[in-house]
PDB file of N, CA and C in Angstrom:
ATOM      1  N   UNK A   1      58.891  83.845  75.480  1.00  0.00           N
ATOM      2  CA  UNK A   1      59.807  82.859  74.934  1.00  0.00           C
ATOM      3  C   UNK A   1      61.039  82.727  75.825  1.00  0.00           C
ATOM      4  N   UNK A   2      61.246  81.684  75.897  1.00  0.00           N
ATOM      5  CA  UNK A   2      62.521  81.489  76.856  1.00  0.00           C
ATOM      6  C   UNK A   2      64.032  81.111  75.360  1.00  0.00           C
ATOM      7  N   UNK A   3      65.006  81.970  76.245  1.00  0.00           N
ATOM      8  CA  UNK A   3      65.979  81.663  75.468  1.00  0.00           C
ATOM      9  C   UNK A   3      66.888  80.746  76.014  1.00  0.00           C
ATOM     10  N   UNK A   4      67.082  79.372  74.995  1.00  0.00           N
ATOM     11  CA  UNK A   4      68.359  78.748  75.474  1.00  0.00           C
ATOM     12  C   UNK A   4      69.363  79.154  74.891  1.00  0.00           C
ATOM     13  N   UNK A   5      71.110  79.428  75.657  1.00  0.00           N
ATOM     14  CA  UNK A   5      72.006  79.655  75.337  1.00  0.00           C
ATOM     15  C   UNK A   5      72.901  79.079  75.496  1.00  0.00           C
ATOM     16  N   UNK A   6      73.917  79.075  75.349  1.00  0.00           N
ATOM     17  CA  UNK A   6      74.972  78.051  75.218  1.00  0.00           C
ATOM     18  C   UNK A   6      76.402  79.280  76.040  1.00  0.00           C
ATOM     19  N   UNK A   7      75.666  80.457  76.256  1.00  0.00           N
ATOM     20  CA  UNK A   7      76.480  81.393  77.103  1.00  0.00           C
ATOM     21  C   UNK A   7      76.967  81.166  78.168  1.00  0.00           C
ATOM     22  N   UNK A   8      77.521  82.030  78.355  1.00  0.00           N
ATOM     23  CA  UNK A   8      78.070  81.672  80.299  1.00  0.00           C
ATOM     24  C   UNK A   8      77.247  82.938  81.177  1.00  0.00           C
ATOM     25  N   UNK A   9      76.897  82.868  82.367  1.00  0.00           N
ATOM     26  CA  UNK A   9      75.983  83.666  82.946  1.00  0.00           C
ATOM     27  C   UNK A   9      75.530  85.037  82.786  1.00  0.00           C
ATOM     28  N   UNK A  10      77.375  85.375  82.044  1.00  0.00           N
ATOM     29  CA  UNK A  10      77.089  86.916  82.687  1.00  0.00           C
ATOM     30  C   UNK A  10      76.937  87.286  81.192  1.00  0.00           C
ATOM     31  N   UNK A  11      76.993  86.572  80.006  1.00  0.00           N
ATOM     32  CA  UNK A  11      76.096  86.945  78.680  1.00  0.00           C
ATOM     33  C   UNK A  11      74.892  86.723  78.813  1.00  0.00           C
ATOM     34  N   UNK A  12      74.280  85.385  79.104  1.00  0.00           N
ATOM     35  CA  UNK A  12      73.064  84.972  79.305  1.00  0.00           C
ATOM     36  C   UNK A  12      72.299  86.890  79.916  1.00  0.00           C
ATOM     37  N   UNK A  13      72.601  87.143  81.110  1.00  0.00           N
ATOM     38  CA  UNK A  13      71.916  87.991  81.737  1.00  0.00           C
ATOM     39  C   UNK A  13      72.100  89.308  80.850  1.00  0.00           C
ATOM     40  N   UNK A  14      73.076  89.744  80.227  1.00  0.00           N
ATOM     41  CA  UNK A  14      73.022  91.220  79.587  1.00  0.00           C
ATOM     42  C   UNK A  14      71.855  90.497  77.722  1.00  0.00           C
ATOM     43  N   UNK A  15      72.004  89.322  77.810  1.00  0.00           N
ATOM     44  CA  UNK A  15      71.006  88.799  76.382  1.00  0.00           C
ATOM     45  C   UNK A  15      69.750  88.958  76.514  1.00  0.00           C
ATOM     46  N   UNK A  16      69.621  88.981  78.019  1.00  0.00           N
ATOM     47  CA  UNK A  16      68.029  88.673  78.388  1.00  0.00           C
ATOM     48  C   UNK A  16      67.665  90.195  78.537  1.00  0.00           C
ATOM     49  N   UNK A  17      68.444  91.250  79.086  1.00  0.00           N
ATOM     50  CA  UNK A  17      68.335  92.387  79.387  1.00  0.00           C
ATOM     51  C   UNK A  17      68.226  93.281  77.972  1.00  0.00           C
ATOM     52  N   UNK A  18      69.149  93.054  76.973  1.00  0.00           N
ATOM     53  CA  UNK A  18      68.821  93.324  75.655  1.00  0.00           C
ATOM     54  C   UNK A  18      67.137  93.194  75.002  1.00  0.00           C
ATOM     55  N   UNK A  19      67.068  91.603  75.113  1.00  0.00           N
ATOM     56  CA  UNK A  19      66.161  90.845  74.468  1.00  0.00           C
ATOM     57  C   UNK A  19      64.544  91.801  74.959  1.00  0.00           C
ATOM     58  N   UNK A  20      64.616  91.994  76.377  1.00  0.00           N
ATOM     59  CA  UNK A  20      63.528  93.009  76.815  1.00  0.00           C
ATOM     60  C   UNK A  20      63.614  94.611  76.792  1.00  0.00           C
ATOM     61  N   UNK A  21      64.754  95.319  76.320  1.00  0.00           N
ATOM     62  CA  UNK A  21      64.512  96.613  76.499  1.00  0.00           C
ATOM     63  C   UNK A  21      64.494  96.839  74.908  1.00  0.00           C
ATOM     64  N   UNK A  22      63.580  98.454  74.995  1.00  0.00           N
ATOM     65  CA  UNK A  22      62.871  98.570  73.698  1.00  0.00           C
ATOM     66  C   UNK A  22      64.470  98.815  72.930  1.00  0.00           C
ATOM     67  N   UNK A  23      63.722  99.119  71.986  1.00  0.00           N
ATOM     68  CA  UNK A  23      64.827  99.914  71.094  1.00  0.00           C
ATOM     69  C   UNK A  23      65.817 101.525  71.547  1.00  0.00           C
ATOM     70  N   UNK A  24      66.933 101.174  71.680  1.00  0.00           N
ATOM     71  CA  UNK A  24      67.937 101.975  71.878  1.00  0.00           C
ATOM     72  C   UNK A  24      67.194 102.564  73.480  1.00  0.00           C
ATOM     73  N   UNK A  25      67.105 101.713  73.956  1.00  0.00           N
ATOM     74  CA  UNK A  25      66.719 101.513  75.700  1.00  0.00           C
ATOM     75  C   UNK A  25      67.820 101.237  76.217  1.00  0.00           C
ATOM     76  N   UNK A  26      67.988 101.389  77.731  1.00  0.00           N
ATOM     77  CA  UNK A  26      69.404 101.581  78.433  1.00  0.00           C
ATOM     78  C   UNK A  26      69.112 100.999  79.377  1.00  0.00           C
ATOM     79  N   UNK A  27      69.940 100.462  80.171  1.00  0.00           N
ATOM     80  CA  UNK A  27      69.932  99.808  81.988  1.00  0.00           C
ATOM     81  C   UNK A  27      71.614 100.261  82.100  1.00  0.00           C
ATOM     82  N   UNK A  28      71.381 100.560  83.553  1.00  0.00           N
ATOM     83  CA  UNK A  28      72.520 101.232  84.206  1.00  0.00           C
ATOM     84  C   UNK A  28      72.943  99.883  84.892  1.00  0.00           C
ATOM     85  N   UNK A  29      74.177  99.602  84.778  1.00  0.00           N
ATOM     86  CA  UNK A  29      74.555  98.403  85.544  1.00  0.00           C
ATOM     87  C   UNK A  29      75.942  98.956  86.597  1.00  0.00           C
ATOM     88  N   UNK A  30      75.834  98.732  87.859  1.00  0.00           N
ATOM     89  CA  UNK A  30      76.191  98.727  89.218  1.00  0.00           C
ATOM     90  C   UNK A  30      77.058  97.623  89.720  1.00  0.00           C
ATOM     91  N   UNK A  31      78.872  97.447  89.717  1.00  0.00           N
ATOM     92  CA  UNK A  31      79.445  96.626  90.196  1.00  0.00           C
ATOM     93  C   UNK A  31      80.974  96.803  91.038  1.00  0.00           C
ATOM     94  N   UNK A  32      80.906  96.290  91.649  1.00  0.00           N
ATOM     95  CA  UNK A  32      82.080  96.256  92.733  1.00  0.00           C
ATOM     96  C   UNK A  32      83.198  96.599  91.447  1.00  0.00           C
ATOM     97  N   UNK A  33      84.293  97.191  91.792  1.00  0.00           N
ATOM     98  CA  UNK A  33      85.371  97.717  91.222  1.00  0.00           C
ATOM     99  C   UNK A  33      86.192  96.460  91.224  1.00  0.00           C
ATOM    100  N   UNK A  34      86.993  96.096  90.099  1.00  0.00           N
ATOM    101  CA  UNK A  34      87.972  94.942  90.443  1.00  0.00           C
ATOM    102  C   UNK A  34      89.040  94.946  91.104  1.00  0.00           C
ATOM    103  N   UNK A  35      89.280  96.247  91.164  1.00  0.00           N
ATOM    104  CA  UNK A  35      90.953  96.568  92.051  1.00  0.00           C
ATOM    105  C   UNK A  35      90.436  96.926  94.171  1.00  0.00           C
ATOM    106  N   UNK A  36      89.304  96.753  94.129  1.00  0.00           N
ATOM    107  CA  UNK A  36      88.403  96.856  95.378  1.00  0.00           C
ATOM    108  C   UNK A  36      88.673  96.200  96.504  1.00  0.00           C
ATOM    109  N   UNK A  37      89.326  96.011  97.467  1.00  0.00           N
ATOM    110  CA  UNK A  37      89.333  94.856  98.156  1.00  0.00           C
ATOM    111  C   UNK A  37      88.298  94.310  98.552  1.00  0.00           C
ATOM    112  N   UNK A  38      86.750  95.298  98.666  1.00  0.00           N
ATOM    113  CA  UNK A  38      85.773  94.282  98.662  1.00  0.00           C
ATOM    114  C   UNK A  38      84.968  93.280  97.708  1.00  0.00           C
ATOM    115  N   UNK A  39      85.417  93.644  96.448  1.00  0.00           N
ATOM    116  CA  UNK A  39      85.557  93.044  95.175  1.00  0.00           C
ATOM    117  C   UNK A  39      85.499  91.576  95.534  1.00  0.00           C
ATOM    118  N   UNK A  40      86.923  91.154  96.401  1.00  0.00           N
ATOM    119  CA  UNK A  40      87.427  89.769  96.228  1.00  0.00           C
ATOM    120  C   UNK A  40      87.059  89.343  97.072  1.00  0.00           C
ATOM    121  N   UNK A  41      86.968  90.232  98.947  1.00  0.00           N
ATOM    122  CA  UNK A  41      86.614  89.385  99.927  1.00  0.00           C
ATOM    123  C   UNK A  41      85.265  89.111 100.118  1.00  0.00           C
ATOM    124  N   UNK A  42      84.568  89.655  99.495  1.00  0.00           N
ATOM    125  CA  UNK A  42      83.110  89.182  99.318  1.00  0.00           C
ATOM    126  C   UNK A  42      82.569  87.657  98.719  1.00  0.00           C
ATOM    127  N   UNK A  43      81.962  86.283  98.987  1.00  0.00           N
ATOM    128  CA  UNK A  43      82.191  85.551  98.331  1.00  0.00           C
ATOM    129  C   UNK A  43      80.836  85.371  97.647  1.00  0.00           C
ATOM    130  N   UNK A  44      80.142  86.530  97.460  1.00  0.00           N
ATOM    131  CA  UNK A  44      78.888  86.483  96.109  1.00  0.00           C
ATOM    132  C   UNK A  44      79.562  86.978  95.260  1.00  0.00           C
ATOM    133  N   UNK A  45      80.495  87.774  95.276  1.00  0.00           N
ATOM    134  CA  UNK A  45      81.585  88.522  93.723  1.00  0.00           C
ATOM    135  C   UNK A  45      82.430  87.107  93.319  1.00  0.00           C
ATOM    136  N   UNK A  46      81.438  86.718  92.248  1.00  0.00           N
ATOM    137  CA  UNK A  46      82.194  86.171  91.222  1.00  0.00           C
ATOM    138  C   UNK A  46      82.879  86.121  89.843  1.00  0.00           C
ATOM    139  N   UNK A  47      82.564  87.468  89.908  1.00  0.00           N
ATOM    140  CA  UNK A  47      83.601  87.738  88.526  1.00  0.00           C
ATOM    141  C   UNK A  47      84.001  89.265  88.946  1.00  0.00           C
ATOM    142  N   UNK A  48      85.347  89.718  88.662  1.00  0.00           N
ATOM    143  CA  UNK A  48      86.384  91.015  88.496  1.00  0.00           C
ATOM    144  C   UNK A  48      85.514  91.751  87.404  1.00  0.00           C
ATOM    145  N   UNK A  49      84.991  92.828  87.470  1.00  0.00           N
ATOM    146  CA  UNK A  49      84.779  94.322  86.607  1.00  0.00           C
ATOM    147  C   UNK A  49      85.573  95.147  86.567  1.00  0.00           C
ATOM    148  N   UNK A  50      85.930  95.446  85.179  1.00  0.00           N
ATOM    149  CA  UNK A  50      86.654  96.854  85.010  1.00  0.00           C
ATOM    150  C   UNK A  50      85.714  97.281  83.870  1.00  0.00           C
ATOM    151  N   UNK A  51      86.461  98.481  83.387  1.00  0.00           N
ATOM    152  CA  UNK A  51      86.209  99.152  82.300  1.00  0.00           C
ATOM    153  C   UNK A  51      86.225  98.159  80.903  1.00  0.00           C
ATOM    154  N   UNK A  52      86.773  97.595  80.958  1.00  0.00           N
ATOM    155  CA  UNK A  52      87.278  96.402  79.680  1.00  0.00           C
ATOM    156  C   UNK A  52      86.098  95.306  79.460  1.00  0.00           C
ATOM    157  N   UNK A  53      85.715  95.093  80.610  1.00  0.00           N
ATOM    158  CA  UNK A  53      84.728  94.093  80.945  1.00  0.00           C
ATOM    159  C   UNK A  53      83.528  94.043  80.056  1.00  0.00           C
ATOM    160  N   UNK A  54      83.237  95.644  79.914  1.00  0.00           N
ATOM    161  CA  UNK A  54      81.730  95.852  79.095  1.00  0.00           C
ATOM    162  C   UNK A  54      81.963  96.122  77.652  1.00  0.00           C
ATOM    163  N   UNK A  55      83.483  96.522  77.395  1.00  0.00           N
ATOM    164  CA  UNK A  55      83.886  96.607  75.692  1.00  0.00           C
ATOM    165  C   UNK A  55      83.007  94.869  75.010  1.00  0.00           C
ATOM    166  N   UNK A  56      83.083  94.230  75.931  1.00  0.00           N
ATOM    167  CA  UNK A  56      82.961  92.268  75.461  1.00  0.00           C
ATOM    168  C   UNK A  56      81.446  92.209  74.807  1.00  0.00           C
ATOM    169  N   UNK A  57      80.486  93.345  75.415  1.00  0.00           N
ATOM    170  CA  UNK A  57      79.327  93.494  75.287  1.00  0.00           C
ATOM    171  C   UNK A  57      78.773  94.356  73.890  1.00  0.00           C
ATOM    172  N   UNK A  58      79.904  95.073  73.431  1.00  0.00           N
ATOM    173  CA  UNK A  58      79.897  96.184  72.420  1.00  0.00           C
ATOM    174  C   UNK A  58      79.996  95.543  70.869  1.00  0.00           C
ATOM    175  N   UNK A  59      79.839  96.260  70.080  1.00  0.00           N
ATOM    176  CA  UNK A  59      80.646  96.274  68.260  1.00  0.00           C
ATOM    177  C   UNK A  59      81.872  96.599  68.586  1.00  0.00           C
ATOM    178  N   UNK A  60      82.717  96.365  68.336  1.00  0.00           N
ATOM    179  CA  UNK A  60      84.219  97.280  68.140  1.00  0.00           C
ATOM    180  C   UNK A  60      85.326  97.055  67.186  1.00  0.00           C
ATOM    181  N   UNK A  61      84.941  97.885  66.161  1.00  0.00           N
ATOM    182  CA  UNK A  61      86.057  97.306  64.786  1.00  0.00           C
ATOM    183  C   UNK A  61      87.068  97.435  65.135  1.00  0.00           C
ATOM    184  N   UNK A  62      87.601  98.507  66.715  1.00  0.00           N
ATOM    185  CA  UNK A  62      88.827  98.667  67.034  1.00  0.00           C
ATOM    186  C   UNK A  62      89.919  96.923  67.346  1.00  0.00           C
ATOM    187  N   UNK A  63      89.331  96.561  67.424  1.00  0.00           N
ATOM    188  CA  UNK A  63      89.413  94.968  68.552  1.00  0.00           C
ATOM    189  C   UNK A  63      88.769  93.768  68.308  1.00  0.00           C
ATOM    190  N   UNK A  64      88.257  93.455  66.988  1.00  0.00           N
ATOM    191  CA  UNK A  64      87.836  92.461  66.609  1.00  0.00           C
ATOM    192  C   UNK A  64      88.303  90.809  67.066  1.00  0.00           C
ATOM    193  N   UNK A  65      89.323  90.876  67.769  1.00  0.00           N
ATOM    194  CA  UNK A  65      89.959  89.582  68.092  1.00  0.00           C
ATOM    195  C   UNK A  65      88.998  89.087  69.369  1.00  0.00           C
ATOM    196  N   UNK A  66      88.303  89.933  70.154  1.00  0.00           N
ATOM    197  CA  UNK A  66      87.512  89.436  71.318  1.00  0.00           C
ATOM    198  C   UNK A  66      86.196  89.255  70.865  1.00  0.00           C
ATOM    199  N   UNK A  67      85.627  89.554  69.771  1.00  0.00           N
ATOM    200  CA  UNK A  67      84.594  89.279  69.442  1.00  0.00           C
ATOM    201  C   UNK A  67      83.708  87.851  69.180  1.00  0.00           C
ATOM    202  N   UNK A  68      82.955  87.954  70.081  1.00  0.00           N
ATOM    203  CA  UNK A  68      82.651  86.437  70.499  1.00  0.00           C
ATOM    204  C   UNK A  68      81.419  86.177  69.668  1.00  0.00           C
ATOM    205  N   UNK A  69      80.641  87.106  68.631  1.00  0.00           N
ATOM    206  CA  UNK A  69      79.988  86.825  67.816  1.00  0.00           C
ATOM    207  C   UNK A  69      78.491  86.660  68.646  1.00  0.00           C
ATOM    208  N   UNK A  70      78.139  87.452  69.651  1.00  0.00           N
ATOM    209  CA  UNK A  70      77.060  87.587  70.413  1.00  0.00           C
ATOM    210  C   UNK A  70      75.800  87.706  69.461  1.00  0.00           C
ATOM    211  N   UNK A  71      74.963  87.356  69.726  1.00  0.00           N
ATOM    212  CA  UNK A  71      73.501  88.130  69.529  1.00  0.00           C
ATOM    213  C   UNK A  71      72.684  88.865  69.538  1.00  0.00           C
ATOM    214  N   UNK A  72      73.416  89.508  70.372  1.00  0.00           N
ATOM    215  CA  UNK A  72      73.107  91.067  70.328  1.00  0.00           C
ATOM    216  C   UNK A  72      74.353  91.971  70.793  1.00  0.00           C
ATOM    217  N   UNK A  73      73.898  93.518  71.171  1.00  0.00           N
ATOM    218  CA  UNK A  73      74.769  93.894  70.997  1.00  0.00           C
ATOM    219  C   UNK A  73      74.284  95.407  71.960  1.00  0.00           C
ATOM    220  N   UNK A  74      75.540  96.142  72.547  1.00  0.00           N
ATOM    221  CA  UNK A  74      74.932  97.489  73.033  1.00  0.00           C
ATOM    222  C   UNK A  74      76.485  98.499  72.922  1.00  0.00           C
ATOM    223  N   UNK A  75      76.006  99.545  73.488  1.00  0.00           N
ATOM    224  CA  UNK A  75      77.076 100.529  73.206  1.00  0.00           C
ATOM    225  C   UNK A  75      77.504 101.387  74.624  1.00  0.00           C
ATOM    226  N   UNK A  76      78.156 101.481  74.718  1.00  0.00           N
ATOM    227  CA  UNK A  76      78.598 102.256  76.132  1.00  0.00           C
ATOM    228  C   UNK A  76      78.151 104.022  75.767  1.00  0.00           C
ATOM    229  N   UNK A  77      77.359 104.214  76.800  1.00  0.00           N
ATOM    230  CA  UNK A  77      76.898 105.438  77.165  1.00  0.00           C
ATOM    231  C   UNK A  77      77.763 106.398  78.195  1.00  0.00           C
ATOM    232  N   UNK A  78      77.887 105.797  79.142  1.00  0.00           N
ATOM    233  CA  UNK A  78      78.310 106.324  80.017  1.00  0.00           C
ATOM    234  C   UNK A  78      79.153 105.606  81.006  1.00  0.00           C
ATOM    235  N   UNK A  79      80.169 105.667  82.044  1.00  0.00           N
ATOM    236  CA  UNK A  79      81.076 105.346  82.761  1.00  0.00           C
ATOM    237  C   UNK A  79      81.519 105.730  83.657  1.00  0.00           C
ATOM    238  N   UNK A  80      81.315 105.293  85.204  1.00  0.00           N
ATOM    239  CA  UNK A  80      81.770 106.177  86.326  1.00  0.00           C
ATOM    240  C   UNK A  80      81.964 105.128  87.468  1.00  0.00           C
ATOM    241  N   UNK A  81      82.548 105.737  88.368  1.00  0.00           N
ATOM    242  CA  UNK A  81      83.101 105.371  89.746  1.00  0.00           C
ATOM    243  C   UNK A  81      82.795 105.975  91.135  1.00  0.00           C
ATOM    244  N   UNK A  82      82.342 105.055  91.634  1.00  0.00           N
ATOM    245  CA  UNK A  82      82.276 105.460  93.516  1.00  0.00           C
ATOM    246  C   UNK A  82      84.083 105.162  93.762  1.00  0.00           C
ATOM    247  N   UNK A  83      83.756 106.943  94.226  1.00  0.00           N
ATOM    248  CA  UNK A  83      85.326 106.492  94.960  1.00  0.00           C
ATOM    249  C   UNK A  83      85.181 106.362  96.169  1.00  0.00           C
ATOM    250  N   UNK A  84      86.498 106.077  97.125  1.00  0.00           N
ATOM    251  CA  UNK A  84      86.718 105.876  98.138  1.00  0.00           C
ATOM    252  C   UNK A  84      86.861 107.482  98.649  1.00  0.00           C
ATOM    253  N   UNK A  85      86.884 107.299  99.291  1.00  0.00           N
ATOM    254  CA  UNK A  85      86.295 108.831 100.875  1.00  0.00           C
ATOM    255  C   UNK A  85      88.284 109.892 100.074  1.00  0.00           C
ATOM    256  N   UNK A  86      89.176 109.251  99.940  1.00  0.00           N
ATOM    257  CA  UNK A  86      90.452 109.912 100.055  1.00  0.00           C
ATOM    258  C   UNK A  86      90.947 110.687  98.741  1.00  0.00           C
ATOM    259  N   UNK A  87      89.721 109.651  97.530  1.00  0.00           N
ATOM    260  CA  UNK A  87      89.632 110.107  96.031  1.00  0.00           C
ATOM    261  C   UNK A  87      89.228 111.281  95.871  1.00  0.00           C
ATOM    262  N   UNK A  88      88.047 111.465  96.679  1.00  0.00           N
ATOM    263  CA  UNK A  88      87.077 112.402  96.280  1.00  0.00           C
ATOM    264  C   UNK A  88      87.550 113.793  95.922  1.00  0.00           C
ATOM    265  N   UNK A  89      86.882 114.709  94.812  1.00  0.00           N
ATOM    266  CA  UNK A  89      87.421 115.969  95.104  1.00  0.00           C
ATOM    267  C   UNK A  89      88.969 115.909  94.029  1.00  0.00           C
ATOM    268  N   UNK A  90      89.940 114.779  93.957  1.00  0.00           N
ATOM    269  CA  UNK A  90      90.471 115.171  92.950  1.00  0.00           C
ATOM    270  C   UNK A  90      90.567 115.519  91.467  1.00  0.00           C
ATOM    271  N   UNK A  91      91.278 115.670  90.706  1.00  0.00           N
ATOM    272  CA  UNK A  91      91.122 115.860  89.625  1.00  0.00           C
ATOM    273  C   UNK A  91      91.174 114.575  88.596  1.00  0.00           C
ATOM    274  N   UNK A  92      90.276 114.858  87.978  1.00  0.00           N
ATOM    275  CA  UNK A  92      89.930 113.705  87.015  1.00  0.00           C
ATOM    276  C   UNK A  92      91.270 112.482  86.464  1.00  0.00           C
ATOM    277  N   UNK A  93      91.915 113.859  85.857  1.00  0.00           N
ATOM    278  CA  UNK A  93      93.489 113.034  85.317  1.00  0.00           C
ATOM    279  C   UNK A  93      94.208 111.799  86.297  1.00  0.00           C
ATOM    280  N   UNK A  94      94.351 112.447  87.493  1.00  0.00           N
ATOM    281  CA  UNK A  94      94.900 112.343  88.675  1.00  0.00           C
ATOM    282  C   UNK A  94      93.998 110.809  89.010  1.00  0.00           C
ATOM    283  N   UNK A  95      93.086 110.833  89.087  1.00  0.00           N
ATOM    284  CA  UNK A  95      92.040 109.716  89.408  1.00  0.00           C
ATOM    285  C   UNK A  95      92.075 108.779  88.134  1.00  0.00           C
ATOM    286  N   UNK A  96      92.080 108.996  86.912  1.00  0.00           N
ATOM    287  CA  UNK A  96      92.264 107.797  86.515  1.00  0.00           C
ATOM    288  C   UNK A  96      93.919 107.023  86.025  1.00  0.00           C
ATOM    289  N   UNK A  97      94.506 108.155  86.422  1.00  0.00           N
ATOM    290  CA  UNK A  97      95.681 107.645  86.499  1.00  0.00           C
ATOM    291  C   UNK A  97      96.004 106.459  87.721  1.00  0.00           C
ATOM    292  N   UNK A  98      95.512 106.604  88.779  1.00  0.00           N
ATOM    293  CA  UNK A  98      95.129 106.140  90.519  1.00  0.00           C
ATOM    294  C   UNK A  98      94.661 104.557  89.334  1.00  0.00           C
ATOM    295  N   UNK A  99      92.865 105.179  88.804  1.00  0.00           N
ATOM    296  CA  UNK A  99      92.890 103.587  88.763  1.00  0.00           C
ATOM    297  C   UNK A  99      93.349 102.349  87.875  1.00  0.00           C
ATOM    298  N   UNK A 100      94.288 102.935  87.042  1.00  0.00           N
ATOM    299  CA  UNK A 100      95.086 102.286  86.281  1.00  0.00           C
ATOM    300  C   UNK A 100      96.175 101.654  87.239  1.00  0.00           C
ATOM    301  N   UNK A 101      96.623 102.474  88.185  1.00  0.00           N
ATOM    302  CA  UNK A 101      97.729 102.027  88.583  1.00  0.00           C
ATOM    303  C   UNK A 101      97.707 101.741  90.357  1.00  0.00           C
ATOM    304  N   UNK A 102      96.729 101.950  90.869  1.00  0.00           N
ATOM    305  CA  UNK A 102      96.683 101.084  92.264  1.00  0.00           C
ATOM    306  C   UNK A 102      95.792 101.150  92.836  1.00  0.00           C
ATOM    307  N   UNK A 103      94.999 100.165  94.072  1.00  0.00           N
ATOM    308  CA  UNK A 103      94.199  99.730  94.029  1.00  0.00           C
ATOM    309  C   UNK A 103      93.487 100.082  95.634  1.00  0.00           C
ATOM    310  N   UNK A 104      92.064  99.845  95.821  1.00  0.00           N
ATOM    311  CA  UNK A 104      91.421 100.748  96.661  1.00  0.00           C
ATOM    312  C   UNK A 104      91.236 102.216  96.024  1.00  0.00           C
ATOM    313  N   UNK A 105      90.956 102.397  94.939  1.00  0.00           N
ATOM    314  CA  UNK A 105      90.465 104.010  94.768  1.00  0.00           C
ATOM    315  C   UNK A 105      89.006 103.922  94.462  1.00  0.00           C
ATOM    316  N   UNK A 106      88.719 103.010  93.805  1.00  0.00           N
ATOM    317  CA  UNK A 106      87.032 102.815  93.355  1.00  0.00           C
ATOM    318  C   UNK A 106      86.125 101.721  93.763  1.00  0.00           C
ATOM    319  N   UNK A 107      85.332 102.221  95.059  1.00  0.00           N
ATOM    320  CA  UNK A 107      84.862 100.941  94.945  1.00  0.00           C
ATOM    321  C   UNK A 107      83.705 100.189  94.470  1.00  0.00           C
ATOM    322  N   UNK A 108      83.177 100.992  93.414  1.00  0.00           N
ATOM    323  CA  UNK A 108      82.007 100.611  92.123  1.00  0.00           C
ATOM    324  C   UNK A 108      82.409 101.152  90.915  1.00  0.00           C
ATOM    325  N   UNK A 109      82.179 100.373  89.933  1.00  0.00           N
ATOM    326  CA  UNK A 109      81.612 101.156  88.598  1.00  0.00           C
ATOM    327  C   UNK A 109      80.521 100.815  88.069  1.00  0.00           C
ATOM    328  N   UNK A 110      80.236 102.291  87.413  1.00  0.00           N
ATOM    329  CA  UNK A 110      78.535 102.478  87.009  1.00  0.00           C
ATOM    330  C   UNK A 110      78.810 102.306  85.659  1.00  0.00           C
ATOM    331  N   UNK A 111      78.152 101.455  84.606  1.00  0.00           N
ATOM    332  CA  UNK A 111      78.234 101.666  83.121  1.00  0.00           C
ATOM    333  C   UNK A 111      76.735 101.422  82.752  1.00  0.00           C
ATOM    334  N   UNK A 112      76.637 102.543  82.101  1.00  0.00           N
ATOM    335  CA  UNK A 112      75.245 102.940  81.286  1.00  0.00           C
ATOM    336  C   UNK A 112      75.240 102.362  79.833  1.00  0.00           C
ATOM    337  N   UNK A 113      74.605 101.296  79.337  1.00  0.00           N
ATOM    338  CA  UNK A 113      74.995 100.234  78.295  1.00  0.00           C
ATOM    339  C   UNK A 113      72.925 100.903  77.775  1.00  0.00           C
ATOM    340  N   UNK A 114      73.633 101.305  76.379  1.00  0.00           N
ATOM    341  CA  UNK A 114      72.188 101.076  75.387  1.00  0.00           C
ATOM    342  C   UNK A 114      72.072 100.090  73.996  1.00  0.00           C
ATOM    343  N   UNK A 115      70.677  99.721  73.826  1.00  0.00           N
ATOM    344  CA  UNK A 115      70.287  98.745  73.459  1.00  0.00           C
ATOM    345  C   UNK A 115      70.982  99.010  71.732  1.00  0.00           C
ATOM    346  N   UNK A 116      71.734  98.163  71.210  1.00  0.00           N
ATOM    347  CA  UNK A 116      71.833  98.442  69.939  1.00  0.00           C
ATOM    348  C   UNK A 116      70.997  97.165  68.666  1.00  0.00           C
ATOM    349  N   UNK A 117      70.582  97.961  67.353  1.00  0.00           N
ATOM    350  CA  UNK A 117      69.567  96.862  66.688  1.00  0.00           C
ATOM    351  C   UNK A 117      70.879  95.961  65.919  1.00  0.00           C
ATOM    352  N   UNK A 118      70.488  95.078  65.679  1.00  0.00           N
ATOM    353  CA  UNK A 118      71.575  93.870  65.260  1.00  0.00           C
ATOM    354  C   UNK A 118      71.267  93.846  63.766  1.00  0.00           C
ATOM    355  N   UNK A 119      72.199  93.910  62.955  1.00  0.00           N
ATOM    356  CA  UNK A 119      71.791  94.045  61.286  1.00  0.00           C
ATOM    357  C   UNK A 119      71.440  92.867  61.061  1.00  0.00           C
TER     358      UNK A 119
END
């Protein structure tokens, strides 16, 4: 079955990715860091990733105001970063303090998103 949506790409693709993995099934998704400088000078990166990015994809009674009333739905598993060569080796605190507050420290994040059933 093909789904038409009325989404914008980057729902369309996590709907379709839902729509095929079994129940409480996972895909690891892989993206340029937004604070990255290769993030921007790249011109296939068309959209900025952060951490915030994949909350859009979730339930969250915390934050109901972004809730775009999707069709499905998943949950964050897991969360990580390729750092840059100068990161490496520090301490956790220290590093996400870095990527809150300046830029070139990460230049991927990994988020591990599982399949959640829709009531």
């Amino acid at each position: 079955d093909m789904i038409i949506s009325p989404l914008d790409g980057f729902f369309r693709f996590f709907q379709e990715c839902w729509r095929i993995l079994k129940p409480s099934g996972t895909i690891r998704c892989i993206a340029p860091y937004w604070t990255w400088a290769g993030a921007v000078w790249d011109p296939t990166h068309t959209r900025s990733i952060c951490e915030a990015t994949f909350s859009y994809l979730c339930l969250s009674e915390d934050n109901p105001t972004f809730d775009y009333h999707l069709p499905f739905r998943f949950s964050i598993v897991e969360m990580s970063y390729s750092l840059l060569d100068e990161w490496q080796g520090r301490p956790e605190a220290e590093i996400r303090e870095a990527l809150r507050h300046n830029v070139n420290v990460a230049t991927e994040i990994t988020c591990v998103l599982r399949k959640e059933v829709m009531p």
